[in-house]
C-alpha atoms as a PDB file:
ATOM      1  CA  UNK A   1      80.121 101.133  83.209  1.00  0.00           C
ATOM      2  CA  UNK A   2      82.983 101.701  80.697  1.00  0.00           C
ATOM      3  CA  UNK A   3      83.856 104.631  82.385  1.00  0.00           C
ATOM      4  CA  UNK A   4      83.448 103.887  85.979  1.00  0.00           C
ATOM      5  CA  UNK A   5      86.083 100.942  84.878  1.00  0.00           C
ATOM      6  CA  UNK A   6      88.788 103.098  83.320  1.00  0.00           C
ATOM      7  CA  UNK A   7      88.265 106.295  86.499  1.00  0.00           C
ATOM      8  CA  UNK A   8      88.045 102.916  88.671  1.00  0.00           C
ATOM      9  CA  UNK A   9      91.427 100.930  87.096  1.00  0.00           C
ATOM     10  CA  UNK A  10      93.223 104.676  86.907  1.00  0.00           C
ATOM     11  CA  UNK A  11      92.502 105.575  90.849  1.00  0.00           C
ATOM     12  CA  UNK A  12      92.918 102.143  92.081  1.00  0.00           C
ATOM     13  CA  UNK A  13      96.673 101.927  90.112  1.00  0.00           C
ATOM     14  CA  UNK A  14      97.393 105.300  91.837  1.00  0.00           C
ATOM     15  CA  UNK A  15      97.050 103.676  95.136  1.00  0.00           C
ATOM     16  CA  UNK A  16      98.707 100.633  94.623  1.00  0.00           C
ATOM     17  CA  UNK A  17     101.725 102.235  92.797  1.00  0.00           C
ATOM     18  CA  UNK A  18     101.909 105.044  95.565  1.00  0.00           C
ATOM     19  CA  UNK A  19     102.260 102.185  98.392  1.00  0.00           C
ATOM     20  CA  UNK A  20     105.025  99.618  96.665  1.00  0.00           C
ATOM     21  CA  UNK A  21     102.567  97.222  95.120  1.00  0.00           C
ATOM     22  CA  UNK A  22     103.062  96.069  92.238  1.00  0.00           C
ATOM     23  CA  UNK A  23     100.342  93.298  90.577  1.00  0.00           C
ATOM     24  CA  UNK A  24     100.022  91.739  87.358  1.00  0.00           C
ATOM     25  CA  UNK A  25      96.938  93.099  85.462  1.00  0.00           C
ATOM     26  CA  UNK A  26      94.769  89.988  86.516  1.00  0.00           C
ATOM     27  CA  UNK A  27      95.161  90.887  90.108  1.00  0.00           C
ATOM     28  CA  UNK A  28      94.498  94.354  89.783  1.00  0.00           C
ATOM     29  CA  UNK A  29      91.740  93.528  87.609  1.00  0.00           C
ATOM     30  CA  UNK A  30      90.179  91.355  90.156  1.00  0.00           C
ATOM     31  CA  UNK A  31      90.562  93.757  92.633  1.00  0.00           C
ATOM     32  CA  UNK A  32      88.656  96.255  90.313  1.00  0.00           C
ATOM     33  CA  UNK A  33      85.642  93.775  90.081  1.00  0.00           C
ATOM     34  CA  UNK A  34      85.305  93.109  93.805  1.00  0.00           C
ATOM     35  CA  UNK A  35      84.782  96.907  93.645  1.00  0.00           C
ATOM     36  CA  UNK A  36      82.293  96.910  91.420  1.00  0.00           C
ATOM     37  CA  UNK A  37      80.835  94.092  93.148  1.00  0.00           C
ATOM     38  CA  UNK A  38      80.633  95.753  96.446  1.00  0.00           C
ATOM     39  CA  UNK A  39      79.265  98.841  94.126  1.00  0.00           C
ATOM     40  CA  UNK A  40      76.035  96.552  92.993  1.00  0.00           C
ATOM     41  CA  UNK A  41      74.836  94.977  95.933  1.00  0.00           C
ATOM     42  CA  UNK A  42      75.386  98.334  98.416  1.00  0.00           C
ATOM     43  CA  UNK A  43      72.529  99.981  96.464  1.00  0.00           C
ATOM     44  CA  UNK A  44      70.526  97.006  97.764  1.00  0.00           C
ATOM     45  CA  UNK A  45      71.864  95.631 100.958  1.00  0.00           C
ATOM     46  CA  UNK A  46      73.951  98.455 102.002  1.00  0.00           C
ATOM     47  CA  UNK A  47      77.081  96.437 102.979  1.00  0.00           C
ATOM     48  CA  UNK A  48      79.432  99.250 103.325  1.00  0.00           C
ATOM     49  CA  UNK A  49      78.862 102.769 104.605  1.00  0.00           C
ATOM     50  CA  UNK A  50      81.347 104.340 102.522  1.00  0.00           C
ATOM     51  CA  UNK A  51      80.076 104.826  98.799  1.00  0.00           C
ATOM     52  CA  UNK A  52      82.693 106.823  97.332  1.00  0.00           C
ATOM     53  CA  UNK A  53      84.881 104.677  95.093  1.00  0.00           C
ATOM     54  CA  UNK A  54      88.041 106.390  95.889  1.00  0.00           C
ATOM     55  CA  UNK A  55      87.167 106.430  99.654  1.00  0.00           C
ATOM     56  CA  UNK A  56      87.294 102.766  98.959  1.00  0.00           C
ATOM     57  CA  UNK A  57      90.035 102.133  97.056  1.00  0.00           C
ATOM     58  CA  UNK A  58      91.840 103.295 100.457  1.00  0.00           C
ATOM     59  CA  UNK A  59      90.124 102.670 102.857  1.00  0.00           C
ATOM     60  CA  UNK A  60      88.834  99.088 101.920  1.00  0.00           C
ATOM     61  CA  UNK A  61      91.817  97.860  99.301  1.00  0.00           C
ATOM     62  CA  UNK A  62      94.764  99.705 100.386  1.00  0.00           C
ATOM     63  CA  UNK A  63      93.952  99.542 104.058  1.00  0.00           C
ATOM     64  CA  UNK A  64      93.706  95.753 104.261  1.00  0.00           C
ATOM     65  CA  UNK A  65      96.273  95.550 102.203  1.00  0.00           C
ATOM     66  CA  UNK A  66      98.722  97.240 104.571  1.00  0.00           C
ATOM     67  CA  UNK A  67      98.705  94.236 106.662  1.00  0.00           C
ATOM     68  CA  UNK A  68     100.065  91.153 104.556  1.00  0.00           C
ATOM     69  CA  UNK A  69     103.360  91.506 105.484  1.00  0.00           C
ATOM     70  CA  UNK A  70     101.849  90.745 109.256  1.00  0.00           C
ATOM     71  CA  UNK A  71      99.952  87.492 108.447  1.00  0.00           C
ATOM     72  CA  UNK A  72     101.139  84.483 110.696  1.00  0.00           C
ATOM     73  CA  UNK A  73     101.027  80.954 109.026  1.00  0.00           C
ATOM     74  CA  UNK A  74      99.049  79.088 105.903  1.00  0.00           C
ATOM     75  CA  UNK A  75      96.016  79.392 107.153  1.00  0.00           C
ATOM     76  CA  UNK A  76      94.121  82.457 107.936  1.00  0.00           C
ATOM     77  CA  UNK A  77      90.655  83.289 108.860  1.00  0.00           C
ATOM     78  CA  UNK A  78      88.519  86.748 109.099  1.00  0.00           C
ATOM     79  CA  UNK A  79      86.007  86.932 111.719  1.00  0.00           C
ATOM     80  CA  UNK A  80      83.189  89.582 111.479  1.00  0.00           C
ATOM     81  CA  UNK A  81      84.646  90.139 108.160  1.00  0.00           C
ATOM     82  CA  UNK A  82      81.133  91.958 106.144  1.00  0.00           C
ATOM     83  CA  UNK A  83      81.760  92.910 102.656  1.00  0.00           C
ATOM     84  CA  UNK A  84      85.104  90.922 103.123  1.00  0.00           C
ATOM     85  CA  UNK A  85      87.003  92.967 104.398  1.00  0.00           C
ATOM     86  CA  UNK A  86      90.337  92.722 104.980  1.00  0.00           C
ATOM     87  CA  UNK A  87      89.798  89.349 103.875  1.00  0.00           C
ATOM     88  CA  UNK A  88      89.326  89.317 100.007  1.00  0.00           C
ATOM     89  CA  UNK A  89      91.895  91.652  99.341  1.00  0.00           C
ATOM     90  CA  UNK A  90      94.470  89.687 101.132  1.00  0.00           C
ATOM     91  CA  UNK A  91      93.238  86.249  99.796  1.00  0.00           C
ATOM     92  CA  UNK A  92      94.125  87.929  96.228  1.00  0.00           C
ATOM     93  CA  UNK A  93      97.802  89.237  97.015  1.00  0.00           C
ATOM     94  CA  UNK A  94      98.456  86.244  98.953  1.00  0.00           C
ATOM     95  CA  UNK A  95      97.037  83.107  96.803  1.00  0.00           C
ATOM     96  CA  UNK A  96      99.277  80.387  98.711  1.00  0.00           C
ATOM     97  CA  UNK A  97      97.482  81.310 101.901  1.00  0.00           C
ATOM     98  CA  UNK A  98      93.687  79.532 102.727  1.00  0.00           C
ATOM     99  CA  UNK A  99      91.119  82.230 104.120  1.00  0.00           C
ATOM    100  CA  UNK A 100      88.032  81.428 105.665  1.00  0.00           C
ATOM    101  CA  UNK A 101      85.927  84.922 105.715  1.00  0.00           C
ATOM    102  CA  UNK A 102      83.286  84.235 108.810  1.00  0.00           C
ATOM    103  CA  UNK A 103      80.670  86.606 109.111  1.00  0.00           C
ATOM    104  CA  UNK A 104      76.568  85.800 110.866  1.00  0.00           C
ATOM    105  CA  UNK A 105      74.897  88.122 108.668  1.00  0.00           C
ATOM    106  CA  UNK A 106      73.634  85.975 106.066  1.00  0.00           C
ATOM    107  CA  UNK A 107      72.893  89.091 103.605  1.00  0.00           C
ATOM    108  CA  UNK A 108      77.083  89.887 103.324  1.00  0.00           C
ATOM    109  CA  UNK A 109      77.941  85.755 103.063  1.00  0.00           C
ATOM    110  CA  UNK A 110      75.659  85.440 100.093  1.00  0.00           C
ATOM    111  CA  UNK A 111      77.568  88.473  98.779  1.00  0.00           C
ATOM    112  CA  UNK A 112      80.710  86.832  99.637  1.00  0.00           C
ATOM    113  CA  UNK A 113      80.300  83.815  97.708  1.00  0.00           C
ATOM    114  CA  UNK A 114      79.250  85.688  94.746  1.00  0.00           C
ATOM    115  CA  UNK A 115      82.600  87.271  94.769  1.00  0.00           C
ATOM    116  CA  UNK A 116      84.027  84.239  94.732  1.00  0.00           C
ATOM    117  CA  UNK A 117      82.154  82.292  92.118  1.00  0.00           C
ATOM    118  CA  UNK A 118      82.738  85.639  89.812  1.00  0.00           C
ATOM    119  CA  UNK A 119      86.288  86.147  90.137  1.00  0.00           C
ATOM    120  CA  UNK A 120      87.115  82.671  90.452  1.00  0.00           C
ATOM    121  CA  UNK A 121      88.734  83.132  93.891  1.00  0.00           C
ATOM    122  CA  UNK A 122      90.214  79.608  94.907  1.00  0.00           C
ATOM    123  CA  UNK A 123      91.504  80.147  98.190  1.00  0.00           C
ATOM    124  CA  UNK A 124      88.927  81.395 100.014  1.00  0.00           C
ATOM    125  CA  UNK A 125      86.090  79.785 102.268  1.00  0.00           C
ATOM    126  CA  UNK A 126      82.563  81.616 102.961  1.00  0.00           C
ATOM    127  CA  UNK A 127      81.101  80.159 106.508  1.00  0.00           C
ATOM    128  CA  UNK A 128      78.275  82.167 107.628  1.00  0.00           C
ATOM    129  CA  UNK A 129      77.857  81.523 111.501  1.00  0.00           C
ATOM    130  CA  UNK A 130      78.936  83.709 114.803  1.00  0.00           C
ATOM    131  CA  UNK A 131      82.644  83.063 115.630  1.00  0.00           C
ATOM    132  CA  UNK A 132      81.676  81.425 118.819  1.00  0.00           C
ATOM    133  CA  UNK A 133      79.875  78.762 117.257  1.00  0.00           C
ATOM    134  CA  UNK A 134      82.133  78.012 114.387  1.00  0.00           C
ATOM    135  CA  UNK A 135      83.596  74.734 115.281  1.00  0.00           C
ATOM    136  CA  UNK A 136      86.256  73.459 112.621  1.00  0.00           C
ATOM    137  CA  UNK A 137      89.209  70.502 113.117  1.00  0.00           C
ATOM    138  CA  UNK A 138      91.367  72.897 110.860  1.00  0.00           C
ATOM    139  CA  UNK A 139      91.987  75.194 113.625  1.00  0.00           C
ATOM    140  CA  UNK A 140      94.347  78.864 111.870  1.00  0.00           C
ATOM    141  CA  UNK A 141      97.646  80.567 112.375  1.00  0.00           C
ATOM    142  CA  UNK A 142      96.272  83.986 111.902  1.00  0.00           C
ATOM    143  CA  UNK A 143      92.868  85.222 113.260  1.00  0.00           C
ATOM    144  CA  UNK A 144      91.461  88.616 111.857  1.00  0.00           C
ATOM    145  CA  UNK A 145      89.364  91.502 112.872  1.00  0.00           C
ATOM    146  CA  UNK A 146      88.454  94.398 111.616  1.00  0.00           C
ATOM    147  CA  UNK A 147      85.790  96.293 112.787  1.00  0.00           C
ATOM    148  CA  UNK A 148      84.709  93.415 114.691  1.00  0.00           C
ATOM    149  CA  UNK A 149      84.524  95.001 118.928  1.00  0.00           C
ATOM    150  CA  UNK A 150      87.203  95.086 121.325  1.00  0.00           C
ATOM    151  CA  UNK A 151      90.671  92.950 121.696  1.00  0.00           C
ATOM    152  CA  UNK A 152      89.332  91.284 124.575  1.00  0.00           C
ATOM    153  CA  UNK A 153      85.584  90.376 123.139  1.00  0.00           C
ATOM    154  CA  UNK A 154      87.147  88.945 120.052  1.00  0.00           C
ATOM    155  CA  UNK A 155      90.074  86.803 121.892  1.00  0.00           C
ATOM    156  CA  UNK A 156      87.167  85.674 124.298  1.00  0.00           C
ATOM    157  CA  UNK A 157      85.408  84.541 121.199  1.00  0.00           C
ATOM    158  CA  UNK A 158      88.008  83.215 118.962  1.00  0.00           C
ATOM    159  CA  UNK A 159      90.683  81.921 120.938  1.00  0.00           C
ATOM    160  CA  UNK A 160      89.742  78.617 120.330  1.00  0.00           C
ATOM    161  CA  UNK A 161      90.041  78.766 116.166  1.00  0.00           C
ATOM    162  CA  UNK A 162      93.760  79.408 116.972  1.00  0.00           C
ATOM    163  CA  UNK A 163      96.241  76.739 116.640  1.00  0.00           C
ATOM    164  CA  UNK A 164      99.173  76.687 119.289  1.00  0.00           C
ATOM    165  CA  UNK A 165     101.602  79.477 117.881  1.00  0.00           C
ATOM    166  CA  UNK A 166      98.700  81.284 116.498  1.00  0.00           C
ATOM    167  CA  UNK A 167      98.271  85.059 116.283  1.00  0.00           C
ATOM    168  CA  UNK A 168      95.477  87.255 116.895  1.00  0.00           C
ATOM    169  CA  UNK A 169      95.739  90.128 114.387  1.00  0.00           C
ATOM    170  CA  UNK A 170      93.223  93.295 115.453  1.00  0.00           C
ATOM    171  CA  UNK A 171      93.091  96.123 112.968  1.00  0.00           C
ATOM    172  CA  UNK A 172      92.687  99.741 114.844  1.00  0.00           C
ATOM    173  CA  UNK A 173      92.604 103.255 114.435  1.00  0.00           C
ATOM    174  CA  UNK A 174      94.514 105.092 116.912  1.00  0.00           C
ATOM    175  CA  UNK A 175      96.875 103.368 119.236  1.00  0.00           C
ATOM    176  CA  UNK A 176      94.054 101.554 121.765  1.00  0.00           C
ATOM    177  CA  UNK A 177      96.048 101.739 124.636  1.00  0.00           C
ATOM    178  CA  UNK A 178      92.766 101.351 126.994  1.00  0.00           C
ATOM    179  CA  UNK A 179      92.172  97.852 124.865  1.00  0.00           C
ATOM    180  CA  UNK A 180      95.778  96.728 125.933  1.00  0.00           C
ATOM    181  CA  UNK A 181      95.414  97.715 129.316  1.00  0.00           C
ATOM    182  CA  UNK A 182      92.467  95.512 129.785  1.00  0.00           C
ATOM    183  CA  UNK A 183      94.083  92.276 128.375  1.00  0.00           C
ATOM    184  CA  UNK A 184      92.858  89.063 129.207  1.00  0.00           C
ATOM    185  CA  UNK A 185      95.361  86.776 131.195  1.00  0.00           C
ATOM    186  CA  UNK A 186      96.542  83.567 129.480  1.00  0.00           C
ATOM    187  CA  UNK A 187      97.519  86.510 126.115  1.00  0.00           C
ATOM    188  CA  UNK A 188     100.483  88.624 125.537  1.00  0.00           C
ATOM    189  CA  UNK A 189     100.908  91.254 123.111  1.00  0.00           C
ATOM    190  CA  UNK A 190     103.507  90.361 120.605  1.00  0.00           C
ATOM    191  CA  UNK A 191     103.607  93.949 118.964  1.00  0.00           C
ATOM    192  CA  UNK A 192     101.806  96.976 117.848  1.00  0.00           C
ATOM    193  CA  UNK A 193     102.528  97.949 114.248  1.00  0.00           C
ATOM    194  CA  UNK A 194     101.531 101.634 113.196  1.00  0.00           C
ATOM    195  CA  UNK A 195     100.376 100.981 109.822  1.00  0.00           C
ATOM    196  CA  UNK A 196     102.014 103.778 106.888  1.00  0.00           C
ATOM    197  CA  UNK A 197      99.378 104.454 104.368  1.00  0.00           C
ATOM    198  CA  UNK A 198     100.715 106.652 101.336  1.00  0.00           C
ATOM    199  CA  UNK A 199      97.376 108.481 100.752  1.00  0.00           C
ATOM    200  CA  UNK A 200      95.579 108.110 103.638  1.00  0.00           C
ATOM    201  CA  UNK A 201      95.825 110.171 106.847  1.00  0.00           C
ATOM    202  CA  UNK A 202      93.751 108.745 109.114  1.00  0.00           C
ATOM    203  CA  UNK A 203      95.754 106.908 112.401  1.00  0.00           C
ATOM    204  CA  UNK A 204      95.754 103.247 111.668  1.00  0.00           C
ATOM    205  CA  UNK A 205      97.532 100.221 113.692  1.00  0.00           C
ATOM    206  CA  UNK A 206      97.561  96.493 113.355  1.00  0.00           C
ATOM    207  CA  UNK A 207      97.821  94.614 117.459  1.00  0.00           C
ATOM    208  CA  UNK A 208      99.559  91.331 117.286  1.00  0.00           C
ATOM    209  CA  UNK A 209      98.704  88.896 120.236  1.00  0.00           C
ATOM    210  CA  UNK A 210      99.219  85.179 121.179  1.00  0.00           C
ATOM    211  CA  UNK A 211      98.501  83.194 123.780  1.00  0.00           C
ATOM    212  CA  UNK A 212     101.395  82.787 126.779  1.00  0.00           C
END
């Protein structure tokens, strides 16, 4: 384990350095854990596909990462979000902000709120329920997805979480130009951001929407 930290701390350091982000030790140290974490429990309840721990470091850490500057508001929640993801990263970098991290599989919200009790993650809450069902007074300036389905299944589901001036933040690969086409009225798109990953070559964008 001693080693899997230091090859762990040294690649994940890399990555940060190589795409302007610059934590204190703690931070980066938490980020580590939820690594190792995720590293655990996929031998047993196979919460992410992608085992490599580089391939992670970019394509779990950096990649949600890439999108803070984007977040709308306080108060933030990630729908469909499965091994927490972009959610815990963000939570970390951006401790001022409340995250909910929403996910129905019951398997990857008990992992979730291990995370949490382990790295003593304060501003983060674990609700384990389908989007459509989650009924809260707090309603959320930012809404997430991930890997969650198309723009218009996941407004359809979670416009109501969305305060007012909310924004509904979909990650993507490739520009999804068929998604925007097929836009639901009562929504316009605010933006679509090409995300620049140092490292990573894969096509990745981040669609902003709110409601007209």
């Amino acid at each position: 384990m001693k080693t899997m930290n230091k090859n762990g701390e040294a690649i994940l350091q890399q990555a940060l350095q190589a795409n302007g982000y610059d934590f204190a030790p703690p931070l980066t140290q938490q980020l580590l854990s939820y690594l190792e974490l995720l590293g655990r429990w996929n031998e047993v309840f196979n919460l992410t596909s992608i085992n490599d721990l580089e391939e992670q470091v970019w394509l779990h850490i950096i990649d949600s990462l890439s999108i803070g500057s984007y977040l709308h508001g306080g108060r933030v929640i990630d729908v469909g979000t499965g091994a927490g993801l972009p959610g815990i990263p963000l939570a970390l970098a951006h401790p001022a902000k409340q995250f909910v991290l929403l996910d129905s599989n019951s398997k990857k919200t008990r992992f979730l709120t291990q995370v949490i009790l382990e790295l003593k993650i304060n501003n983060i809450e674990v609700v384990h329920a389908r989007c459509e069902d989650y009924k809260t007074a707090l309603l959320f300036d930012s809404i997430l997805s991930r890997a969650f389905s198309s723009i218009a299944v996941m407004l359809e589901k979670t416009h109501s979480l969305a305060v007012p001036n909310g924004q509904f933040l979909a990650m993507k690969g490739v520009y999804p130009q068929t998604e925007l086409d097929a836009l639901p009225s009562g929504f316009e798109l605010v933006g679509v951001h090409k995300l620049i990953i140092n490292g990573l070559a894969a096509e990745r964008h981040l669609v902003c929407i709110k409601r007209k």
